[in-house]
C-alpha atoms as a PDB file:
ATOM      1  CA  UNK A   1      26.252  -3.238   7.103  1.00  0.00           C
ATOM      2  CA  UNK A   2      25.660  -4.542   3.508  1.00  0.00           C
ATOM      3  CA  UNK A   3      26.869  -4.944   0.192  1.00  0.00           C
ATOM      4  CA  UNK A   4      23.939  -5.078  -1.776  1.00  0.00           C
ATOM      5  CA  UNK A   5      23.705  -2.862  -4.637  1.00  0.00           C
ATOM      6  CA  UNK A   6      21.954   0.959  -4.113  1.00  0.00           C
ATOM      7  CA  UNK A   7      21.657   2.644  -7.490  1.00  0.00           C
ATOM      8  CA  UNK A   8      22.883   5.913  -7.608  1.00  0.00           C
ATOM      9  CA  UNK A   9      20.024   8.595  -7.004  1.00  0.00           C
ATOM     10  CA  UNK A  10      18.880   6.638  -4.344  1.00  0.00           C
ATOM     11  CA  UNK A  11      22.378   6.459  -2.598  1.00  0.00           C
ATOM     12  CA  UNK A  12      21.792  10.528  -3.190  1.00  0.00           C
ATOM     13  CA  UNK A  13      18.984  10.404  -1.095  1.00  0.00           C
ATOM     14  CA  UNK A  14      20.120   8.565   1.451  1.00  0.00           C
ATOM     15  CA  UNK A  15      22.898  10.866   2.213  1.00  0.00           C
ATOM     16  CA  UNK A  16      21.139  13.961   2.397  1.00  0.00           C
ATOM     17  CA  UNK A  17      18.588  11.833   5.001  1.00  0.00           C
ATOM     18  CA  UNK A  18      21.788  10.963   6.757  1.00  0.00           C
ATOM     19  CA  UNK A  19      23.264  14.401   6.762  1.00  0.00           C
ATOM     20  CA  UNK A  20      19.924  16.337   8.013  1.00  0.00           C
ATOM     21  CA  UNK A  21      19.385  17.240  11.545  1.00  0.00           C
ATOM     22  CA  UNK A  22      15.808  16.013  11.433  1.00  0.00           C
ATOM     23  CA  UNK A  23      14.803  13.435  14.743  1.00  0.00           C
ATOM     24  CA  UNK A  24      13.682   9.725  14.011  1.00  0.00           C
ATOM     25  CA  UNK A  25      10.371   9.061  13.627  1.00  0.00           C
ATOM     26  CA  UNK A  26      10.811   6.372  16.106  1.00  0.00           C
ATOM     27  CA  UNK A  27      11.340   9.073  18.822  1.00  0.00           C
ATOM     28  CA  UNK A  28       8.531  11.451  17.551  1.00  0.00           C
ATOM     29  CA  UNK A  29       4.709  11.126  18.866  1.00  0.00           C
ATOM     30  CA  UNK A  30       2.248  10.005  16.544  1.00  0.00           C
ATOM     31  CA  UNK A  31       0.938  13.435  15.711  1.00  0.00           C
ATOM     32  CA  UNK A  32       4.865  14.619  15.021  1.00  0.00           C
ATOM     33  CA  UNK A  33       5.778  11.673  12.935  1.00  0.00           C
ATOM     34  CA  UNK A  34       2.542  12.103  10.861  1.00  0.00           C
ATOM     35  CA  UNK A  35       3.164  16.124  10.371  1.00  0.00           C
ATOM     36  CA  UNK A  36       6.995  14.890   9.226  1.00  0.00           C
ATOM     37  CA  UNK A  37       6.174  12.005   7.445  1.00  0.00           C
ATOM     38  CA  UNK A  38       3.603  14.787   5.072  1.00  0.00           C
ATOM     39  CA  UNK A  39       6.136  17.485   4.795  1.00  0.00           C
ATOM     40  CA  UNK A  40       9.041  14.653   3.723  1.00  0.00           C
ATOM     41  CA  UNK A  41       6.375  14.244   1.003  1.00  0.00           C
ATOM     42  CA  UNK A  42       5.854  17.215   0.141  1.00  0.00           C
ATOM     43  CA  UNK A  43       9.408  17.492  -0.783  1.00  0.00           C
ATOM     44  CA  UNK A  44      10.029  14.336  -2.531  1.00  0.00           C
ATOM     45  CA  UNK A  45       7.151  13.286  -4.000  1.00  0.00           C
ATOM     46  CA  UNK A  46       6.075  13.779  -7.642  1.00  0.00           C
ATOM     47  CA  UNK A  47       3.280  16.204  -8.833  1.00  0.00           C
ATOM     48  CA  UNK A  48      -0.231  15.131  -8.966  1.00  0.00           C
ATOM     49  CA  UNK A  49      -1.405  14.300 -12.209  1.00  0.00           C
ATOM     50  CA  UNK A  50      -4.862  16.487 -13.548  1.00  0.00           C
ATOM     51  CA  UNK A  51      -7.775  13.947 -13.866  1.00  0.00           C
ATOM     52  CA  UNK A  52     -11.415  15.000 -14.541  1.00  0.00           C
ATOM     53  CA  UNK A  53     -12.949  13.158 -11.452  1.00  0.00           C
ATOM     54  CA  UNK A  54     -11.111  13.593  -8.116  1.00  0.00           C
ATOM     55  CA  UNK A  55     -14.130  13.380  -5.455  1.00  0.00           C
ATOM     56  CA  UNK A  56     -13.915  12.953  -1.820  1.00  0.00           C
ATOM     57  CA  UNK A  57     -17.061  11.007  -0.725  1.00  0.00           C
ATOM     58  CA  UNK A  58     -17.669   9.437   2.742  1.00  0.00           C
ATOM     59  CA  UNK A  59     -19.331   5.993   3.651  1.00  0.00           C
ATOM     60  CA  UNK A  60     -20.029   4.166   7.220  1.00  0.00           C
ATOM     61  CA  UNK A  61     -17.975   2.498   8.969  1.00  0.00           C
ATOM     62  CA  UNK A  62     -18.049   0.755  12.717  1.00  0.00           C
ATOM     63  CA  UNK A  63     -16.768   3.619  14.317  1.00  0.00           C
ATOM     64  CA  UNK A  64     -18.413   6.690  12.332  1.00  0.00           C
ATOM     65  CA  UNK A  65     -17.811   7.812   8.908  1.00  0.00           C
ATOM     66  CA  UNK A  66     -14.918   6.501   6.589  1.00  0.00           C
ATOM     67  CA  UNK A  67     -13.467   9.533   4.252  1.00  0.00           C
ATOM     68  CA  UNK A  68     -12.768   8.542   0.903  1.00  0.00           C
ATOM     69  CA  UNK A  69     -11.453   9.973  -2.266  1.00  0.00           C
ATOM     70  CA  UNK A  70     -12.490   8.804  -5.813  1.00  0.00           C
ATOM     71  CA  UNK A  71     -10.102   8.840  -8.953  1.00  0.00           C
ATOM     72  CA  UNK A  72     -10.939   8.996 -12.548  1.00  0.00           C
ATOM     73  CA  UNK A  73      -9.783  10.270 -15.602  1.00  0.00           C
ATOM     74  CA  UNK A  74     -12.883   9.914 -17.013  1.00  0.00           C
ATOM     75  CA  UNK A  75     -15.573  12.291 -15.637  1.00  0.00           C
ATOM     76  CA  UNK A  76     -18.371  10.507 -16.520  1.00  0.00           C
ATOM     77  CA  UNK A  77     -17.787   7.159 -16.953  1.00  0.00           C
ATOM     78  CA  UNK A  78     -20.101   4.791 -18.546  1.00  0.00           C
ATOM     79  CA  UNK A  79     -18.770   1.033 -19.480  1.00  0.00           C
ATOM     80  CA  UNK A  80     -17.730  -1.240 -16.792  1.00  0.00           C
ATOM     81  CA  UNK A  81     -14.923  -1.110 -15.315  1.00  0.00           C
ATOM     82  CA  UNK A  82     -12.742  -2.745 -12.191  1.00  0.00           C
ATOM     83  CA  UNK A  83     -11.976  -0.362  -9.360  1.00  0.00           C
ATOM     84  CA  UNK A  84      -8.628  -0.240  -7.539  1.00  0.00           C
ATOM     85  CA  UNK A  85      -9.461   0.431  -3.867  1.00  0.00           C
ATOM     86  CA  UNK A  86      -5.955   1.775  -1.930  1.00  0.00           C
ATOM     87  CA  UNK A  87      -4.949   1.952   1.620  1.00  0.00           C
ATOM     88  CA  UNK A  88      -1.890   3.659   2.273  1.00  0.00           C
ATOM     89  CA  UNK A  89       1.305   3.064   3.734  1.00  0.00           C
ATOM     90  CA  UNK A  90       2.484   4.490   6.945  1.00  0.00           C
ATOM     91  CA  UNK A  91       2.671   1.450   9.356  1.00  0.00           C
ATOM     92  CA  UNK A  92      -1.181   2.018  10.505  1.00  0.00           C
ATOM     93  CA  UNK A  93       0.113   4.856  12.514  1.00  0.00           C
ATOM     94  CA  UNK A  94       0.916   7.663   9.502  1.00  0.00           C
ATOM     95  CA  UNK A  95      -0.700   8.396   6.338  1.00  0.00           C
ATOM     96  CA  UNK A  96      -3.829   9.629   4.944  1.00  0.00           C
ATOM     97  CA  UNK A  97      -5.216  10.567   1.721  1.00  0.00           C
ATOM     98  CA  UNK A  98      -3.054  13.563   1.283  1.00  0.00           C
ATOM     99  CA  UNK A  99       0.218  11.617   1.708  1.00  0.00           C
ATOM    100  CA  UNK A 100      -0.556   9.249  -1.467  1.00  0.00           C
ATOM    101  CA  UNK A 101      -2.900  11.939  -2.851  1.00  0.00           C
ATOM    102  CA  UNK A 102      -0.185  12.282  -6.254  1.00  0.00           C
ATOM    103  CA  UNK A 103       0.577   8.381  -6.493  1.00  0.00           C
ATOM    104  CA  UNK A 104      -3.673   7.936  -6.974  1.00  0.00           C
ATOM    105  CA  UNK A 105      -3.594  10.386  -9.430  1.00  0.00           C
ATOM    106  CA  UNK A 106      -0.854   8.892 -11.274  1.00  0.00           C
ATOM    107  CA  UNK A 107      -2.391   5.244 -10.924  1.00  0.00           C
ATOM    108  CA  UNK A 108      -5.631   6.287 -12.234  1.00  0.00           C
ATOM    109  CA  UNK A 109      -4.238   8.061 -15.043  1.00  0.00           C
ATOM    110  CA  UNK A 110      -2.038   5.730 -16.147  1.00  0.00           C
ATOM    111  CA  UNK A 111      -4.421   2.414 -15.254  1.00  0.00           C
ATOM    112  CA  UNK A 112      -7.401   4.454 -16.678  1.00  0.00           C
ATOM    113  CA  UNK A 113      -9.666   3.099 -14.437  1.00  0.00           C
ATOM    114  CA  UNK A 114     -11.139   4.418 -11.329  1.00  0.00           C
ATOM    115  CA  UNK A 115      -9.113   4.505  -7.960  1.00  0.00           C
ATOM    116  CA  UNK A 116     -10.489   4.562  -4.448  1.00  0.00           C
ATOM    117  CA  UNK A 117      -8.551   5.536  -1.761  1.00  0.00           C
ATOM    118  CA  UNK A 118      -9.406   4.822   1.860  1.00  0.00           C
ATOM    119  CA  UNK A 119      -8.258   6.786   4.823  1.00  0.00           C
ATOM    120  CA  UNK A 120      -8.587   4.264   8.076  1.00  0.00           C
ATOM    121  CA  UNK A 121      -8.455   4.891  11.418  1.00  0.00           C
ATOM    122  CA  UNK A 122      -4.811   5.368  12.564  1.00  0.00           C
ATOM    123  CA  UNK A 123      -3.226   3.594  15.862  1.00  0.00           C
ATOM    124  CA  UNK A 124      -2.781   4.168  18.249  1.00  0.00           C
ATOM    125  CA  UNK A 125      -6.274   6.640  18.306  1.00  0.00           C
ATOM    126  CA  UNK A 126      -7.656   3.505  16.907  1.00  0.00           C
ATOM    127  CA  UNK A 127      -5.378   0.644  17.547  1.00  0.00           C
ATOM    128  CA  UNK A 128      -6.250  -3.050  15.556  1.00  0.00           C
ATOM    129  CA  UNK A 129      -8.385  -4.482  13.995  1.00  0.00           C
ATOM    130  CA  UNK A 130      -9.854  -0.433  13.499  1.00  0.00           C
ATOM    131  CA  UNK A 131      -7.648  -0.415  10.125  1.00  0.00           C
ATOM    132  CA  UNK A 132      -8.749  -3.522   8.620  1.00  0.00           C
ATOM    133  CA  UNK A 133     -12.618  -3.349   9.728  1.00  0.00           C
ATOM    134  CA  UNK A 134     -12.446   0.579   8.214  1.00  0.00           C
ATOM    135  CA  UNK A 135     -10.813  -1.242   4.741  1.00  0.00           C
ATOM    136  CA  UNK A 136     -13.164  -4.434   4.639  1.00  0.00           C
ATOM    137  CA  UNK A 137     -16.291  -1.788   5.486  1.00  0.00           C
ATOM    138  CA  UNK A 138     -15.057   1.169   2.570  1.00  0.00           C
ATOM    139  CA  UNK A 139     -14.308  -1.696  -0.273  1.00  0.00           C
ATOM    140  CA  UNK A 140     -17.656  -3.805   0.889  1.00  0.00           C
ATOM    141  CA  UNK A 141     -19.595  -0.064   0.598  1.00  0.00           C
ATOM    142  CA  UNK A 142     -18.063   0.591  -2.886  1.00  0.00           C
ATOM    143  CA  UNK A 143     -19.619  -2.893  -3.625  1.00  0.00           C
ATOM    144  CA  UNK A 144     -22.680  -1.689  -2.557  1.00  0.00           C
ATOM    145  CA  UNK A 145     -23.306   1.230  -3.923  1.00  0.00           C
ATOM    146  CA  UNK A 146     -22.089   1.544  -7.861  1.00  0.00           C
ATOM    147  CA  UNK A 147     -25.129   3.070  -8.725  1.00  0.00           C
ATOM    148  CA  UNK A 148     -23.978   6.586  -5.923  1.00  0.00           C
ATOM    149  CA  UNK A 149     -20.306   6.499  -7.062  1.00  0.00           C
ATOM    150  CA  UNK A 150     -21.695   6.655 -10.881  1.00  0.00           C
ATOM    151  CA  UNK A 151     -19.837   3.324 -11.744  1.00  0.00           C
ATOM    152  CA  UNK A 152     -20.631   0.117 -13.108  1.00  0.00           C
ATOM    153  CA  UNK A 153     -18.103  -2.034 -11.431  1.00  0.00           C
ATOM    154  CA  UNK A 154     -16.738  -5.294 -13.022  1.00  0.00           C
ATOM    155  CA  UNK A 155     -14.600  -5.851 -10.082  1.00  0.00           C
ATOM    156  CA  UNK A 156     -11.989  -4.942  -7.084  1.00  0.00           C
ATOM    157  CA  UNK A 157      -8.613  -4.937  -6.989  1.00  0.00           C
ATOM    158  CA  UNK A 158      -7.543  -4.335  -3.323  1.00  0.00           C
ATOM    159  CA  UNK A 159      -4.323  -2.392  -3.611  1.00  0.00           C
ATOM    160  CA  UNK A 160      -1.691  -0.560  -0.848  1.00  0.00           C
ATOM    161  CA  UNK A 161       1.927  -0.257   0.017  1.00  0.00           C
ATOM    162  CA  UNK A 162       3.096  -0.985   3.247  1.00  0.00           C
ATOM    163  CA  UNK A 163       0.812  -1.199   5.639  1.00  0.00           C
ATOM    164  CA  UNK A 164      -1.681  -0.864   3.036  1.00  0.00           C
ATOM    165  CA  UNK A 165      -0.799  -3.834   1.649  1.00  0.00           C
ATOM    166  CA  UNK A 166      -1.159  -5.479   4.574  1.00  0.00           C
ATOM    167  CA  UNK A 167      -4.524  -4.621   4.263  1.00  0.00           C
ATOM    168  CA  UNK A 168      -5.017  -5.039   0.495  1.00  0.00           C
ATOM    169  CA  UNK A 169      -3.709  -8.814   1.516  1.00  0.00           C
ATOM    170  CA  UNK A 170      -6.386  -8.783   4.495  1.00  0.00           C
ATOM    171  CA  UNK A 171      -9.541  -7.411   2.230  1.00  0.00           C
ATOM    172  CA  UNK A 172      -9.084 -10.086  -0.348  1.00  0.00           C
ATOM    173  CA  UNK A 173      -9.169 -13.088   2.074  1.00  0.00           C
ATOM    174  CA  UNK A 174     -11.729 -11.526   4.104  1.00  0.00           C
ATOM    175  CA  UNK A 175     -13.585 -11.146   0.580  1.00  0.00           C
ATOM    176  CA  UNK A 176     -12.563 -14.470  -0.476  1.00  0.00           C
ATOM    177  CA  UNK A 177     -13.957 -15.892   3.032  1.00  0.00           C
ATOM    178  CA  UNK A 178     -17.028 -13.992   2.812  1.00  0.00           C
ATOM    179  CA  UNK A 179     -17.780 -12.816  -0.936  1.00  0.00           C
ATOM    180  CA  UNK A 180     -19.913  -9.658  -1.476  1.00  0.00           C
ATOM    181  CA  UNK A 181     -21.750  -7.890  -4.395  1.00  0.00           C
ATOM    182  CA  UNK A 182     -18.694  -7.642  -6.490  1.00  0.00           C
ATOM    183  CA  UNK A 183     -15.712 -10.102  -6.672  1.00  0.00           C
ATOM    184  CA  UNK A 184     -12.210  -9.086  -5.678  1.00  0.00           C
ATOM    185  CA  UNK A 185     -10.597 -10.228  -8.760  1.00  0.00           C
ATOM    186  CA  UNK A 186      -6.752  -9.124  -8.312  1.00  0.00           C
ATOM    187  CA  UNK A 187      -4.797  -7.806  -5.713  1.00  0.00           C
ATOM    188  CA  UNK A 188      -1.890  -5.315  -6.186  1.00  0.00           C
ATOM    189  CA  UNK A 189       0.616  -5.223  -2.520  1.00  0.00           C
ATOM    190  CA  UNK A 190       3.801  -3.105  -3.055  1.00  0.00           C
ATOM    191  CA  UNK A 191       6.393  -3.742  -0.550  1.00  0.00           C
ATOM    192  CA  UNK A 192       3.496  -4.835   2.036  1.00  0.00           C
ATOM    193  CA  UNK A 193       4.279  -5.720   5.689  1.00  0.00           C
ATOM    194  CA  UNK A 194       2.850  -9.912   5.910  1.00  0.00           C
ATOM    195  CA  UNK A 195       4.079 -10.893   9.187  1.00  0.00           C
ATOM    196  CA  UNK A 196       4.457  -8.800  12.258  1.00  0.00           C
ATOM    197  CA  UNK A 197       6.630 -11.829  13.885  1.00  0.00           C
ATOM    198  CA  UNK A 198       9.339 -11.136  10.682  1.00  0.00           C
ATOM    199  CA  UNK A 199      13.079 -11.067  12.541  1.00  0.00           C
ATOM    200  CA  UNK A 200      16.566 -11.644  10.936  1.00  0.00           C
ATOM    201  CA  UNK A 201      17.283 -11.902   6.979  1.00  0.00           C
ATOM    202  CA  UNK A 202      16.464  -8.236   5.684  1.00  0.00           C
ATOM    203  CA  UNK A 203      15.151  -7.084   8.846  1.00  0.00           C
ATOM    204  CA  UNK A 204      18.600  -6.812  10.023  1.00  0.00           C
ATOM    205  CA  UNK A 205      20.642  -6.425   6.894  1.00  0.00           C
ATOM    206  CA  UNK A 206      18.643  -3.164   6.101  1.00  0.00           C
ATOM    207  CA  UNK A 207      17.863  -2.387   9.646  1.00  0.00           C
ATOM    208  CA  UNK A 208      19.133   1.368   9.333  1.00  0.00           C
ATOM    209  CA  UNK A 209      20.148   3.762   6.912  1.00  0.00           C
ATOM    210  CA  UNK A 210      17.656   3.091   3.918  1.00  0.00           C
ATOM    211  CA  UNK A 211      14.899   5.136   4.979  1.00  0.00           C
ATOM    212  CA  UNK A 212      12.779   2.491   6.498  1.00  0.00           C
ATOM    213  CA  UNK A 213      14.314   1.357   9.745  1.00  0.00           C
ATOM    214  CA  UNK A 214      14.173  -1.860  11.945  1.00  0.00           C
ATOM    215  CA  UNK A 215      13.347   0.589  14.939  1.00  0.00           C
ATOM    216  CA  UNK A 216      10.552   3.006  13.300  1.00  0.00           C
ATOM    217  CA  UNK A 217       8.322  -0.809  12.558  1.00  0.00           C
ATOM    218  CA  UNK A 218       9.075  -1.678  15.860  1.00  0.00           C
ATOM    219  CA  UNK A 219       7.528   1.704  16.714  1.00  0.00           C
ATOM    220  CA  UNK A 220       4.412   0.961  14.516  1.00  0.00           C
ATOM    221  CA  UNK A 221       4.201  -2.450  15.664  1.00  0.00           C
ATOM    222  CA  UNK A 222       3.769  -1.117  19.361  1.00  0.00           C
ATOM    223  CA  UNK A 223       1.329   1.270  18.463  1.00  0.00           C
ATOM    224  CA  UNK A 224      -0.696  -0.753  15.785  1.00  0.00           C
ATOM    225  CA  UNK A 225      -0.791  -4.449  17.134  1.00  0.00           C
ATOM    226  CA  UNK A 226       1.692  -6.037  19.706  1.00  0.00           C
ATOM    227  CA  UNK A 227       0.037  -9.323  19.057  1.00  0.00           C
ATOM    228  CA  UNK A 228       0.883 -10.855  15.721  1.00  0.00           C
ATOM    229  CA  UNK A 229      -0.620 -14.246  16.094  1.00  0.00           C
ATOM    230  CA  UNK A 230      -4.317 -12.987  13.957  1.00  0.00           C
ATOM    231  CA  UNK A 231      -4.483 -13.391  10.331  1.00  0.00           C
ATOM    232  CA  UNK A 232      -6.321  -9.750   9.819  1.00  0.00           C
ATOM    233  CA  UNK A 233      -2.475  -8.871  11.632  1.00  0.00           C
ATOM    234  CA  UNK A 234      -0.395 -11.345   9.738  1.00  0.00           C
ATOM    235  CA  UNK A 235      -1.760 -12.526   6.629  1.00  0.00           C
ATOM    236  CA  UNK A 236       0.747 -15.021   5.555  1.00  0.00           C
ATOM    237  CA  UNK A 237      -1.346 -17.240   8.326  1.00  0.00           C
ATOM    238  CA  UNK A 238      -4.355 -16.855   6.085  1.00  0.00           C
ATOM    239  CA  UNK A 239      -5.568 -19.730   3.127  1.00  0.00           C
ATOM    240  CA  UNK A 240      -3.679 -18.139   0.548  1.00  0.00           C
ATOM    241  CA  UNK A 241      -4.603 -20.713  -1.689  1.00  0.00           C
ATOM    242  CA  UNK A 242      -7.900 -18.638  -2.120  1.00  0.00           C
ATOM    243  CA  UNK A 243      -5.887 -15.729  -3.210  1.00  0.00           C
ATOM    244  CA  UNK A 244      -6.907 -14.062  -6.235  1.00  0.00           C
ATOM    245  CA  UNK A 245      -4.601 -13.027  -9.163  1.00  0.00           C
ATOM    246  CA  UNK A 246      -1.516 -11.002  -7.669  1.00  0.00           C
ATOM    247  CA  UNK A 247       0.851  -8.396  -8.461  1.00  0.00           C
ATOM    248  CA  UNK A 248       3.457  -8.483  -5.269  1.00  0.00           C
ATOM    249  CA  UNK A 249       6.449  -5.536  -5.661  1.00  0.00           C
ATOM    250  CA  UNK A 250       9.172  -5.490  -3.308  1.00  0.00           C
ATOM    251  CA  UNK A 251      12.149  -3.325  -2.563  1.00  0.00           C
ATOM    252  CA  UNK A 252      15.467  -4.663  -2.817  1.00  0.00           C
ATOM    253  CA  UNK A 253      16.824  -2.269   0.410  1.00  0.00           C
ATOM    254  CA  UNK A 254      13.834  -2.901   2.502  1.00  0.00           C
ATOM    255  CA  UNK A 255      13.198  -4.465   5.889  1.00  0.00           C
ATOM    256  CA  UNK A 256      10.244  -5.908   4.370  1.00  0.00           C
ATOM    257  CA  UNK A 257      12.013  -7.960   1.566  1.00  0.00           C
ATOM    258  CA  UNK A 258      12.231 -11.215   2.945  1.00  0.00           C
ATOM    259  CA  UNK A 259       8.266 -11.367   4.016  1.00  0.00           C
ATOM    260  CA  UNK A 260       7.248 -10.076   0.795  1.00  0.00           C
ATOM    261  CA  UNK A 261       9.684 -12.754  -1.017  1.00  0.00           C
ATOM    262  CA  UNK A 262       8.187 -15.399   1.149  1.00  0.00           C
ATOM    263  CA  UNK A 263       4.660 -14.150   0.718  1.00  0.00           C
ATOM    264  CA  UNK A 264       4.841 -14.843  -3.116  1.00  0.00           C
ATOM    265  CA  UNK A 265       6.558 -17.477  -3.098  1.00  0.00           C
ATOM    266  CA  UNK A 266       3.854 -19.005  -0.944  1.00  0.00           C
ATOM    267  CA  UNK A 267       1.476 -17.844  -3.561  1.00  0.00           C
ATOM    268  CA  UNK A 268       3.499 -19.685  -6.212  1.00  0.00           C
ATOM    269  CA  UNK A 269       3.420 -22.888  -4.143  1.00  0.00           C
ATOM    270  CA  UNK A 270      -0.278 -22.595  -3.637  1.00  0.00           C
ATOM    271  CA  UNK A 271      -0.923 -22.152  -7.760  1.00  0.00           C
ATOM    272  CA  UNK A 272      -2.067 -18.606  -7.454  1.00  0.00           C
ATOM    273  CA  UNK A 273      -1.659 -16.773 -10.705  1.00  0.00           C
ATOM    274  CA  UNK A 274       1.619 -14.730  -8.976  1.00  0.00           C
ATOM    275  CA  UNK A 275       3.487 -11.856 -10.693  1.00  0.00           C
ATOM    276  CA  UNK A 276       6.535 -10.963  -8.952  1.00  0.00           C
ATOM    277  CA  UNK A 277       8.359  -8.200  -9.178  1.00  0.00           C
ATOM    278  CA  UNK A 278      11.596  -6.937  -7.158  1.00  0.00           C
ATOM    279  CA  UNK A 279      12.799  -3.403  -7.603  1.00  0.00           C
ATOM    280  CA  UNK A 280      16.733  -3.906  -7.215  1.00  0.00           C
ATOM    281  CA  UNK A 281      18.614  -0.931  -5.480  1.00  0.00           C
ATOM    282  CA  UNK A 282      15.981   0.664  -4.583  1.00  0.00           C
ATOM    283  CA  UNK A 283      13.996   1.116  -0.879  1.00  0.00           C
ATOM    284  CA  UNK A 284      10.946   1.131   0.683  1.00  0.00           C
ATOM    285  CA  UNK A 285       8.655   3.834   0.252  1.00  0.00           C
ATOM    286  CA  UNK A 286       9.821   4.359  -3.687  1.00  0.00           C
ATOM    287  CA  UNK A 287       6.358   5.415  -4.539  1.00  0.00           C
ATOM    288  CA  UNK A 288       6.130   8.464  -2.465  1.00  0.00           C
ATOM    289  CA  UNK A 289       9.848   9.612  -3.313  1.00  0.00           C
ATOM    290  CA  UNK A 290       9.273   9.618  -7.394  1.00  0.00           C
ATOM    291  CA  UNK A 291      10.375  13.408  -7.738  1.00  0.00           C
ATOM    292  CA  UNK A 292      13.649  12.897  -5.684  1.00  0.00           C
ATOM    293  CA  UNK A 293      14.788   9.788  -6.870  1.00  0.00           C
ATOM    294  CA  UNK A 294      13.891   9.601 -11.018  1.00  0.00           C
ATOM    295  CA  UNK A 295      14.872   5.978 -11.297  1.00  0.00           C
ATOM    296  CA  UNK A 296      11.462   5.207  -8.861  1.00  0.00           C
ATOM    297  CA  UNK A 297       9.399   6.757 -11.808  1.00  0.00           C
ATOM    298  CA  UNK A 298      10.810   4.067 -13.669  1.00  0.00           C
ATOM    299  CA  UNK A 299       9.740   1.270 -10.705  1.00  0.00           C
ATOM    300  CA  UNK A 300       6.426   2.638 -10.858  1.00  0.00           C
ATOM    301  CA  UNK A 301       5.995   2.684 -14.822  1.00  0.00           C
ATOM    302  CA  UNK A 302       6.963  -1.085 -14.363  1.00  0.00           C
ATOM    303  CA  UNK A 303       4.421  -1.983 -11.607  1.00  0.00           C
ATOM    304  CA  UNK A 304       1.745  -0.171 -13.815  1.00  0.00           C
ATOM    305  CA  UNK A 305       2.678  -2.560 -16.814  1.00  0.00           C
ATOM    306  CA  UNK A 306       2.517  -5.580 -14.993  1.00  0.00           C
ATOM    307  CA  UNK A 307      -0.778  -4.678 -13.171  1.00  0.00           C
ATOM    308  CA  UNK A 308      -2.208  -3.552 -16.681  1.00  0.00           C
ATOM    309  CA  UNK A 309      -1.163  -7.265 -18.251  1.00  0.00           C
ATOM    310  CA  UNK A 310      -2.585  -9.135 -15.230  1.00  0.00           C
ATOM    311  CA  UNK A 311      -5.807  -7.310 -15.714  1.00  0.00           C
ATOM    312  CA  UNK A 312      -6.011  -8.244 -19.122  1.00  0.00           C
ATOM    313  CA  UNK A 313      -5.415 -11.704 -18.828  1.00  0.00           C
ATOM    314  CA  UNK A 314      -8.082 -12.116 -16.568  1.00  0.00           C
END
């Protein structure tokens, strides 16, 4: 149990999850918990925004071609301009482009620059490191090849919740390691999974009942990577003093809390330009639950702001 604060329209939520007969995704197969995990979205997730440029596009990757879907509220877009590349959430084993499909309208609309969102391979199909090589190849592609997307990119801003940010966090040191064509010049994690090794603090406090459960990332974890001991796994054991400018959002109800505390602060301590944000009462997932829970809206309008003043300090 806890007694930390849940605002109101999330404890709403929270209840009717409690109160419906549906199964745990913990005790679903991958193909079940991905076909729930879609149709929970469908239900709670905001409309997509209209944008002139929505674009699904393809490039290599190691195991065959990585699907991809551009972003832009400008059709035809002529000054330079950084690119947010996204990798969604769904603990490497859910997801895809349709289950953040509104969020990257809503970023690129409101950002009003171009968004790029990668679908990886899922575990356990395609088990690790087939998520982070599919990221690293996708955003090192878009560096590649401005001149096919129509873009004159400034920059990349590796960008994901979750899992995703996992990867966003992955992508930048692999870029920072190994730089390509364009720089990665920010990186924007929301609530993203660090360390696969992550046991007590919020792990346990939150461990059921707030959407996100201790046993549904053990489930992941088993699927995705039982080893945690690789940085492209764990990225906290990565030289995050290479780190570019950050935006790191957690979620006050969230397993993930405490890793995504630490992970800043570990930024801080390494003098990376660190912008931290915490979204009290609220849980993990909040971006993909905007139409059932209005106060998220207002978590996500805050993100945006913070992302758009880090850009233009930079």
């Amino acid at each position: 149990m806890t007694d930390a604060y849940v605002r109101p329209d999330v404890q709403m939520i929270l209840t009717m999850m409690a109160q419906s007969d549906q199964p745990l995704m913990s005790e679903l197969e991958p193909a079940a918990a991905r076909e729930m995990y879609n149709m929970m979205g469908a239900m709670l997730e905001a409309d997509p925004v209209e944008l002139a440029r929505i674009e699904d596009i393809a490039c290599p990757g190691p195991a065959g071609d990585i699907a991809l879907r551009l972003y832009d509220s400008q059709a035809d877009r002529s000054a330079e301009t950084p690119v947010i590349m996204f990798y969604h959430g769904g603990g490497f084993v859910i997801g895809d482009l349709e289950s953040h499909h509104s969020f990257c309208t809503y970023i690129a609309h409101e950002m009003d620059i171009p968004v790029i969102a990668v679908d990886y391979r899922l575990a356990p199909e395609a088990p690790f490191p087939a998520a982070p090589q599919d990221s690293l190849a996708a955003t090192r592609w878009v560096a590649d090849h401005q001149e096919q997307l129509k873009l004159d990119i400034s920059g990349l801003v590796p960008c994901g919740d979750s899992a995703g940010g996992n990867l966003a966090l992955v992508v930048a040191q692999e870029f920072a390691a190994s730089p390509a064509a364009v720089p990665v010049i920010a990186q924007f994690p929301i609530y993203p999974a660090t360390r696969m090794d992550a046991e007590g603090g919020s792990m346990d406090e939150f461990a059921e009942g707030f959407l996100l459960t201790k046993a549904t990332m053990e489930y992941f974890d088993s699927h995705y990577a039982p080893e945690d001991d690789d940085i492209n796994v764990s990225p906290y054991l990565g030289n995050l003093a290479t780190t570019p400018p950050t935006v790191l959002v957690t979620a006050g109800l969230d397993p993930l809390r405490d890793q995504g505390r630490d992970y800043a602060a570990d930024l801080i301590r390494h003098g990376v330009n660190t912008h931290f944000i915490e979204m009290a009462g609220n849980v993990h997932g909040f971006i993909n639950i905007r139409k059932a829970v209005p106060s998220a809206q207002q978590d996500v309008d805050k993100m945006i702001a913070a992302w758009k003043t880090l850009l233009a300090s930079l």
